[in-house]
N, C-alpha and C. Protein backbone atom coordinates (compact mmCIF):
# COMPACT_ATOMS: atom_id res chain seq x y z
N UNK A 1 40.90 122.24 -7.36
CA UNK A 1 40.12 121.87 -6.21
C UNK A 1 40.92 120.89 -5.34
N UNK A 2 40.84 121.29 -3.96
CA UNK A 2 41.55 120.84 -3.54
C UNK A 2 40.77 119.40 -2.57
N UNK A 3 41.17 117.73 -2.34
CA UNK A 3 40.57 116.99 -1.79
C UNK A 3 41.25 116.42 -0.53
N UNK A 4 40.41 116.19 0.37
CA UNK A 4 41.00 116.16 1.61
C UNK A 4 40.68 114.86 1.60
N UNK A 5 41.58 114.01 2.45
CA UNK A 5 42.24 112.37 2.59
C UNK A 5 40.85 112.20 3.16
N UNK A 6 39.95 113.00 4.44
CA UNK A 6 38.70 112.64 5.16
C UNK A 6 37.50 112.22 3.49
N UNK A 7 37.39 112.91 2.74
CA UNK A 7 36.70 112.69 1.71
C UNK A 7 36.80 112.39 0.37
N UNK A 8 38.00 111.08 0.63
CA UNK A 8 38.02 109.66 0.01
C UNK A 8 37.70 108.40 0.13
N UNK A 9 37.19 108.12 -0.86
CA UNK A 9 36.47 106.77 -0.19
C UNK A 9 37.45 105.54 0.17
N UNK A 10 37.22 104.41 0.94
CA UNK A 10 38.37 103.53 0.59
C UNK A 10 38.97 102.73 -0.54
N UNK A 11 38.08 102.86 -0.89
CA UNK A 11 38.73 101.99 -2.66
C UNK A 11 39.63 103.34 -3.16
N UNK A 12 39.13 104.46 -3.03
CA UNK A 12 40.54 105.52 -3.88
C UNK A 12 41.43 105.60 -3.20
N UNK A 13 41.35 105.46 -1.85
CA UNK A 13 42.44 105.59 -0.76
C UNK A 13 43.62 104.48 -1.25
N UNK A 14 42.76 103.15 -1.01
CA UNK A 14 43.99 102.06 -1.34
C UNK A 14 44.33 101.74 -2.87
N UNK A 15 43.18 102.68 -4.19
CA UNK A 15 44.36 103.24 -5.32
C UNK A 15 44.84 103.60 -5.38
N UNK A 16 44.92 104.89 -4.56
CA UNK A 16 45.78 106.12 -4.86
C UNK A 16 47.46 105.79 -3.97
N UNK A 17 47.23 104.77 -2.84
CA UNK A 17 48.64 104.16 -2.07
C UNK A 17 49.10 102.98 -3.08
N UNK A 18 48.19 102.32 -3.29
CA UNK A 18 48.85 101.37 -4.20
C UNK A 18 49.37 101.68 -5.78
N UNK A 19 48.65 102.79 -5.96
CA UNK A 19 49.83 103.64 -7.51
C UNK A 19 51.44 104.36 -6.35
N UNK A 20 50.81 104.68 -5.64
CA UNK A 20 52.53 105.15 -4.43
C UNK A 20 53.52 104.23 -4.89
N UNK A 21 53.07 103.30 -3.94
CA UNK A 21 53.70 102.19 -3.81
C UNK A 21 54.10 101.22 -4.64
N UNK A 22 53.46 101.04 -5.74
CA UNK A 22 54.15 100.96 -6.89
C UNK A 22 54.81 101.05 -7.56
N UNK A 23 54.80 102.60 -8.07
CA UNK A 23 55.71 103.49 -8.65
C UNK A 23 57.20 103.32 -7.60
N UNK A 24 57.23 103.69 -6.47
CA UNK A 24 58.59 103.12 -5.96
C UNK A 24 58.76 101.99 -5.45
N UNK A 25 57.93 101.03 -5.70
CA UNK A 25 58.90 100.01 -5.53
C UNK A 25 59.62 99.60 -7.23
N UNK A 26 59.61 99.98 -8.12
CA UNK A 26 59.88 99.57 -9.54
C UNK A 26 61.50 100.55 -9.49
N UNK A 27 61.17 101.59 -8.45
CA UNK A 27 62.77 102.25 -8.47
C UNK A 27 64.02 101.67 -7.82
N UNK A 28 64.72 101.52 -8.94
CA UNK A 28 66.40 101.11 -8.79
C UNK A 28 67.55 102.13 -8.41
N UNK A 29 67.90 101.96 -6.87
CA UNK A 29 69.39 102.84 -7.10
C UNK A 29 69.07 103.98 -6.87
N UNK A 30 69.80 104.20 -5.77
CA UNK A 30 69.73 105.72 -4.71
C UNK A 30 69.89 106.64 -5.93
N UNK A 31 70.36 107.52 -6.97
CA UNK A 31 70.04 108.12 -7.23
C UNK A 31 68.74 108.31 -8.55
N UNK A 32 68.49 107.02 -9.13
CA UNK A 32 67.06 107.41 -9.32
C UNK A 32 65.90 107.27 -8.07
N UNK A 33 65.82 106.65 -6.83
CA UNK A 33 65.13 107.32 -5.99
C UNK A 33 65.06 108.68 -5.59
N UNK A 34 66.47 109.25 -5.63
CA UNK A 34 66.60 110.65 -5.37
C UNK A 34 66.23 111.40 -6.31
N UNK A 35 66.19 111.17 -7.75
CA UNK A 35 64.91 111.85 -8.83
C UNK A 35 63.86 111.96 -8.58
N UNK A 36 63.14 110.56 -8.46
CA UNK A 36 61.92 110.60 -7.99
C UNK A 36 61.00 110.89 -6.72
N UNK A 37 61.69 111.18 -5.69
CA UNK A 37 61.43 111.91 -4.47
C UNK A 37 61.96 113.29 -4.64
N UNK A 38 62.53 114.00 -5.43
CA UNK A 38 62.74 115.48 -5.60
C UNK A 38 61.72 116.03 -6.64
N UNK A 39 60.94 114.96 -7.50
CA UNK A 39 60.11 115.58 -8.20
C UNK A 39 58.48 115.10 -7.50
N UNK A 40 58.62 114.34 -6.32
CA UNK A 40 57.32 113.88 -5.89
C UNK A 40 57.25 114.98 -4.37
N UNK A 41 58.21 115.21 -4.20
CA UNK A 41 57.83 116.25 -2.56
C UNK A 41 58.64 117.49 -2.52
N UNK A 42 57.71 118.14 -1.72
CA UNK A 42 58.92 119.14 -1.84
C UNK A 42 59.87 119.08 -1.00
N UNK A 43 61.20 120.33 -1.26
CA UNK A 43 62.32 120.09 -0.43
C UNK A 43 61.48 119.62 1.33
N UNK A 44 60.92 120.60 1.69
CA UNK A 44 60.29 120.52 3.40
C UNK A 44 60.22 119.67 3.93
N UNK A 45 59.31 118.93 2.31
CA UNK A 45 58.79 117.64 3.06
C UNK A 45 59.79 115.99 2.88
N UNK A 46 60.86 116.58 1.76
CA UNK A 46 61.80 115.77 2.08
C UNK A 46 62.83 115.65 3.08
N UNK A 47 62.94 116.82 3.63
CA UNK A 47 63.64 117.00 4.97
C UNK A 47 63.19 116.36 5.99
N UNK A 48 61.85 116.39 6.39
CA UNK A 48 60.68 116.06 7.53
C UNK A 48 61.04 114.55 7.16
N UNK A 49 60.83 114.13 6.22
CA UNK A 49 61.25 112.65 5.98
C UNK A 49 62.18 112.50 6.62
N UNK A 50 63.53 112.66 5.97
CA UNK A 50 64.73 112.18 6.24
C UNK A 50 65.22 112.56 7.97
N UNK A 51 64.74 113.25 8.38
CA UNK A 51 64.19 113.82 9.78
C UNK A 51 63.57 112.45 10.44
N UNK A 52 62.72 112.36 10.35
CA UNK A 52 62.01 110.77 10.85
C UNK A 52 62.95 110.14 11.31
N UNK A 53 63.69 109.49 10.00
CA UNK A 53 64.64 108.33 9.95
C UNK A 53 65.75 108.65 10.74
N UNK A 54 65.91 109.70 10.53
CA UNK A 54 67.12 110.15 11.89
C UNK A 54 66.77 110.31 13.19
N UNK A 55 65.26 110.57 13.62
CA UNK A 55 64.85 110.19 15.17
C UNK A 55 64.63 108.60 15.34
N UNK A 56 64.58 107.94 14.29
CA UNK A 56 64.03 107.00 14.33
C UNK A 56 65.05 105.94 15.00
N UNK A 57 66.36 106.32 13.79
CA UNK A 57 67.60 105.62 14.29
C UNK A 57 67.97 106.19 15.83
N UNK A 58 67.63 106.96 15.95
CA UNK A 58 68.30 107.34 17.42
C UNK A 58 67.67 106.96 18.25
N UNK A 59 66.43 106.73 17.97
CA UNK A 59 65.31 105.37 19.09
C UNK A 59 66.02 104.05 19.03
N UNK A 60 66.32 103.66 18.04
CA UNK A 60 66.56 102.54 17.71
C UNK A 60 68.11 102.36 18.41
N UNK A 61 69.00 102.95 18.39
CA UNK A 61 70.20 103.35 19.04
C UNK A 61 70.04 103.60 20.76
N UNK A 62 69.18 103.85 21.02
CA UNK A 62 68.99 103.72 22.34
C UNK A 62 69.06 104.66 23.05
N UNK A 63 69.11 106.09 22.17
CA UNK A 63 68.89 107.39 23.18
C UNK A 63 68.13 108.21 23.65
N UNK A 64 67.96 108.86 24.61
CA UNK A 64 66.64 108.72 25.26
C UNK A 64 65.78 110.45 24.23
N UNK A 65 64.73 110.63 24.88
CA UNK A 65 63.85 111.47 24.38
C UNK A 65 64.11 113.12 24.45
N UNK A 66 64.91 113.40 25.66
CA UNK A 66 65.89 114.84 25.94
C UNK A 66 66.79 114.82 24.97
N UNK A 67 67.66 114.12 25.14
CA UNK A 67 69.00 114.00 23.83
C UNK A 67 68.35 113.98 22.60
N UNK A 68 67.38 113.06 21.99
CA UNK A 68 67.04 113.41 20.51
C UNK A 68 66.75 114.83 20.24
N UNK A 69 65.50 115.53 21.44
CA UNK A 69 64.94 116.68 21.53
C UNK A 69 66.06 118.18 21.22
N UNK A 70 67.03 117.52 22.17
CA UNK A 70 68.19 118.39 21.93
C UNK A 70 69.11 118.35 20.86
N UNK A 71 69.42 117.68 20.60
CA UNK A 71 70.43 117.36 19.42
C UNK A 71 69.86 117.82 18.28
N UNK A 72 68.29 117.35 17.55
CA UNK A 72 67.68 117.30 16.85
C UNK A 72 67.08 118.41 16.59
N UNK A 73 66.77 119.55 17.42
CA UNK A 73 65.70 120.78 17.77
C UNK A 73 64.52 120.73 17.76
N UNK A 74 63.95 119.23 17.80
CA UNK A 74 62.51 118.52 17.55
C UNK A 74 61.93 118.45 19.07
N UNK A 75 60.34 118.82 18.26
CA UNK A 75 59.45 118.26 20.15
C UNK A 75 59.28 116.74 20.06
N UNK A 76 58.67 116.66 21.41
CA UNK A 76 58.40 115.34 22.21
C UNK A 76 57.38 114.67 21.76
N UNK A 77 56.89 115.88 21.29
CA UNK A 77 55.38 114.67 19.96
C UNK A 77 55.84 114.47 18.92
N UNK A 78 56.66 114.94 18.37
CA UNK A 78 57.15 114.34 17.12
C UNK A 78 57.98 113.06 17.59
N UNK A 79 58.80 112.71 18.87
CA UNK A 79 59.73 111.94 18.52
C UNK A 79 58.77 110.79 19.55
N UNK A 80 57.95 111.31 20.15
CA UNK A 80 56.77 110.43 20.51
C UNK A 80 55.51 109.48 19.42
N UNK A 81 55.62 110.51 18.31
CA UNK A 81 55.17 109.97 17.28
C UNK A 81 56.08 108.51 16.52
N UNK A 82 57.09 108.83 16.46
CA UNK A 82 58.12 108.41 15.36
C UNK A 82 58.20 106.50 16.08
N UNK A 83 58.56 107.07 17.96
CA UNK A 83 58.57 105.97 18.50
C UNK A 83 56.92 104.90 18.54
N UNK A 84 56.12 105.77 18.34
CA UNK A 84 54.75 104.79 18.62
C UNK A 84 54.82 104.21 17.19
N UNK A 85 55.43 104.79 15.74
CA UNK A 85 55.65 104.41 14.47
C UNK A 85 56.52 102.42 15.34
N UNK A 86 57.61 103.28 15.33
CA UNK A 86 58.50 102.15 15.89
C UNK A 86 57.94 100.50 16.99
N UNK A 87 56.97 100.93 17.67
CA UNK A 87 56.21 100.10 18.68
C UNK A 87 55.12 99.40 17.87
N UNK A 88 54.61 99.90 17.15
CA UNK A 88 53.43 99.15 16.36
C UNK A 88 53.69 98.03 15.49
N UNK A 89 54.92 97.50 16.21
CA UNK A 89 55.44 96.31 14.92
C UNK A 89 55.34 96.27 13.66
N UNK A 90 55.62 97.23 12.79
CA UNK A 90 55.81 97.61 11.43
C UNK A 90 56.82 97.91 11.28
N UNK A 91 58.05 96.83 10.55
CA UNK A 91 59.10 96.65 10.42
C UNK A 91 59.57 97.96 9.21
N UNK A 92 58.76 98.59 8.66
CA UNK A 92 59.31 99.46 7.72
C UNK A 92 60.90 100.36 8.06
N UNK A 93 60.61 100.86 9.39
CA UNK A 93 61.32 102.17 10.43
C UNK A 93 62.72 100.94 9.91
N UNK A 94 62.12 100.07 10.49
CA UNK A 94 63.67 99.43 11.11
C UNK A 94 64.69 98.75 10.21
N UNK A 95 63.72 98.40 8.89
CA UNK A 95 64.23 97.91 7.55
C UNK A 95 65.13 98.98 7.23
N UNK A 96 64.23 100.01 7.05
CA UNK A 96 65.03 101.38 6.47
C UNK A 96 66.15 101.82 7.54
N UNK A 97 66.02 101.73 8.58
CA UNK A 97 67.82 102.14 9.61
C UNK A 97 68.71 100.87 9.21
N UNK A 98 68.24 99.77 8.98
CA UNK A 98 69.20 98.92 8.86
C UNK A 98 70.21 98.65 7.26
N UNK A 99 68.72 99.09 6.74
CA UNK A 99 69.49 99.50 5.23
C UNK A 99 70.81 100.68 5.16
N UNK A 100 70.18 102.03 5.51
CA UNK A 100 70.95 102.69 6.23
C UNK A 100 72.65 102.99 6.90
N UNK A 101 72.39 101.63 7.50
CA UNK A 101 73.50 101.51 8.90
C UNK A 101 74.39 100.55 7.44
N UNK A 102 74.20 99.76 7.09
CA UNK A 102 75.04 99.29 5.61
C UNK A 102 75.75 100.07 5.07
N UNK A 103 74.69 101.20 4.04
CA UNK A 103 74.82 101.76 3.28
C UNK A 103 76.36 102.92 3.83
N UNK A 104 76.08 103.23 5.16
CA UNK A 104 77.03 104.20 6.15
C UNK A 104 78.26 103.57 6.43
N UNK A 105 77.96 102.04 6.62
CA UNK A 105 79.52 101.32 6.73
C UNK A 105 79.86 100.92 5.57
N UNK A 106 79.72 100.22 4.19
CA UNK A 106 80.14 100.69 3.20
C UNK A 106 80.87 101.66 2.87
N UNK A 107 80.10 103.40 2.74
CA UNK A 107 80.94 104.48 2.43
C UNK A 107 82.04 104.58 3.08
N UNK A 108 82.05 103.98 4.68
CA UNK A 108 82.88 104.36 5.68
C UNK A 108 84.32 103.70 5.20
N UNK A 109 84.27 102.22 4.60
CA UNK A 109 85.05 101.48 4.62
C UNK A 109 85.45 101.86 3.08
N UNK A 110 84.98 102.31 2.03
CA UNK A 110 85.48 102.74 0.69
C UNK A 110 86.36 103.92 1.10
N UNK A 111 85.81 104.82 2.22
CA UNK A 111 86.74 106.07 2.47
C UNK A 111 88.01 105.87 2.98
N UNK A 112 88.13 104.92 3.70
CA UNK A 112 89.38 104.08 4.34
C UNK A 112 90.29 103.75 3.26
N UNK A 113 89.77 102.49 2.53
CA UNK A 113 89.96 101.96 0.80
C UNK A 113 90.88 103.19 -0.08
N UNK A 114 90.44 104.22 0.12
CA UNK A 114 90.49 105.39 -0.54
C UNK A 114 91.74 105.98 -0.56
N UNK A 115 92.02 105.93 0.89
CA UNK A 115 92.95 106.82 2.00
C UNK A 115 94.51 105.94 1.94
N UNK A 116 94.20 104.94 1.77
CA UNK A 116 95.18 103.86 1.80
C UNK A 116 96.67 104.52 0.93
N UNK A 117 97.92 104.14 1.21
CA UNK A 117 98.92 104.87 0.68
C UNK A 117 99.14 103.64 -0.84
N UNK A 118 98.57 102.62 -0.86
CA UNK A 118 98.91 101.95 -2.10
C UNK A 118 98.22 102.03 -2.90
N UNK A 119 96.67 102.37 -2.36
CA UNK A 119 95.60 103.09 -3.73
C UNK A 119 96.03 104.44 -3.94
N UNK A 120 95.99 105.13 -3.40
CA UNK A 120 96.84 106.63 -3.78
C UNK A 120 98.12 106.46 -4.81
N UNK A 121 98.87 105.46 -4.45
CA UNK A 121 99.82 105.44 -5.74
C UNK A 121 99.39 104.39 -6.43
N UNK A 122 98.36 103.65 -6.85
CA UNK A 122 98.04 103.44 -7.89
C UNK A 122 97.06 103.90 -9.08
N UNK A 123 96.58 104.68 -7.95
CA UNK A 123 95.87 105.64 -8.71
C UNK A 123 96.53 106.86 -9.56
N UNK A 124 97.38 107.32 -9.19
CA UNK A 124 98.08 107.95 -9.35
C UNK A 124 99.67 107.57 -10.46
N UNK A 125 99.74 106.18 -10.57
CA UNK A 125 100.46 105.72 -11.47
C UNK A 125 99.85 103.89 -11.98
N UNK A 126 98.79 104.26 -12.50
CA UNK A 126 98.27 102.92 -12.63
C UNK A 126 99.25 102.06 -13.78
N UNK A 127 100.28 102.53 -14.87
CA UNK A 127 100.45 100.99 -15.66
C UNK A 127 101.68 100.62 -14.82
N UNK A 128 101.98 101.17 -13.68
CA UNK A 128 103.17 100.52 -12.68
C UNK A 128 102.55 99.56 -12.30
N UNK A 129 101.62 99.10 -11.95
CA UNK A 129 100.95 98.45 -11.26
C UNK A 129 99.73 97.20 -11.93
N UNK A 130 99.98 97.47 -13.41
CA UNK A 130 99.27 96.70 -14.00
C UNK A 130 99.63 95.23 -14.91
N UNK A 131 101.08 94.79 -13.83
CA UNK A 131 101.68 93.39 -13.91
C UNK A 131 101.41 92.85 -12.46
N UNK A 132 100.57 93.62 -11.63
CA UNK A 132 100.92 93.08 -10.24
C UNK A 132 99.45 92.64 -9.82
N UNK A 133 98.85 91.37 -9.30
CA UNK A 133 97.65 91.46 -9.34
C UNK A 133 97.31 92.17 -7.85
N UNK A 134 95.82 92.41 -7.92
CA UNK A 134 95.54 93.38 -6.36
C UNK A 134 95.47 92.48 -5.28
N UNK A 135 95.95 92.64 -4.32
CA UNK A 135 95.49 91.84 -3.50
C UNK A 135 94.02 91.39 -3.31
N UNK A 136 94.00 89.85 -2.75
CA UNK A 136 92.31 89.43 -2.70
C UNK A 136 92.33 88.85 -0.93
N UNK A 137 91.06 88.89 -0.90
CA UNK A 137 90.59 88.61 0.63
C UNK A 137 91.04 86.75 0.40
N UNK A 138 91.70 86.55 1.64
CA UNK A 138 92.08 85.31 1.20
C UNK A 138 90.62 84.25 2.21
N UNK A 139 91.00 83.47 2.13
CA UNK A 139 89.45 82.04 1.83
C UNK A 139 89.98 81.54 3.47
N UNK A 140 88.36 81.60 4.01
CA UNK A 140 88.29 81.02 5.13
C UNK A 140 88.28 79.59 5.31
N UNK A 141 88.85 78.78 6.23
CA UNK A 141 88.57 77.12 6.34
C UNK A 141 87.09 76.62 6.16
N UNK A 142 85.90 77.56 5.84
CA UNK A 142 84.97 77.18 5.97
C UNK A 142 84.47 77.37 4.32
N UNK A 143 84.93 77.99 3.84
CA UNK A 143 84.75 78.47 2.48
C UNK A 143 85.22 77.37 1.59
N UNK A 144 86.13 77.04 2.00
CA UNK A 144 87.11 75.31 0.63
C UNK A 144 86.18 75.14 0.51
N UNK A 145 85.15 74.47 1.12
CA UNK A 145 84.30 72.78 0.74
C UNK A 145 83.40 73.18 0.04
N UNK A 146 82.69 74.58 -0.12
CA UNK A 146 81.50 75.40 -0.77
C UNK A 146 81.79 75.25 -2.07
N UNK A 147 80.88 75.09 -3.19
CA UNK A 147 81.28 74.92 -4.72
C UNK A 147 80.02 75.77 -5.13
């Protein structure tokens, strides 16, 4: 039997979000989130998600409503939706692009890391290299006095 969200009461409404919300916030680490959102939605509706967050950032980025429309293959109520999400001062949208925009410069800068011709040969011949220490980020004038 199937129950429609109109004919719940509010006390099951804010059980049934607060077992949600629960359950992921106790999850650690992109790929057990990615377990638990592949066994909680389906593919569609994980797409439509991750869809959001990508109109969302592109509101947030500053491009206008033609360009998302186009780029994206999405209508004007959806990205009309996403933005009234964005306007209602509910920092969720913007937590999550900013998490995001990290997570993207990170990879960006490990891929660099990666590419480098002295990790390539140490990777590639690591006990040459295991009298030599790695280089370290050296200490700003503002950093000494910190203990």
């Amino acid at each position: 039997m199937r129950i429609r969200v109109e004919d719940l009461s509010e006390q099951e409404k804010i059980e049934t979000l607060d077992a949600l919300y629960t359950a992921a916030g106790t999850i650690q680490g992109r790929d057990t989130m990615k377990l638990f959102l592949r066994d909680l939605l389906t593919e569609s509706e994980r797409i439509m998600l991750g869809r959001r967050i990508l109109i969302a950032r592109a509101l947030i980025d500053g491009h206008s409503y033609p360009d998302i429309a186009e780029t994206m293959r999405v209508g004007f109520d959806t990205i009309r939706r996403v933005d009234r999400w964005l306007e209602d001062q509910v920092s969720g949208y913007e937590k999550a692009i900013q998490g995001l925009k990290k997570v993207h410069q990170k990879r960006l800068n490990n891929k660099i890391n990666t590419q480098s011709p002295l990790y390539q040969l140490k990777k590639k011949y690591p006990l040459h290299f295991i009298l030599f220490a790695w280089p370290k980020k050296q200490k700003t004038p503002a950093t000494y006095h910190k203990k």
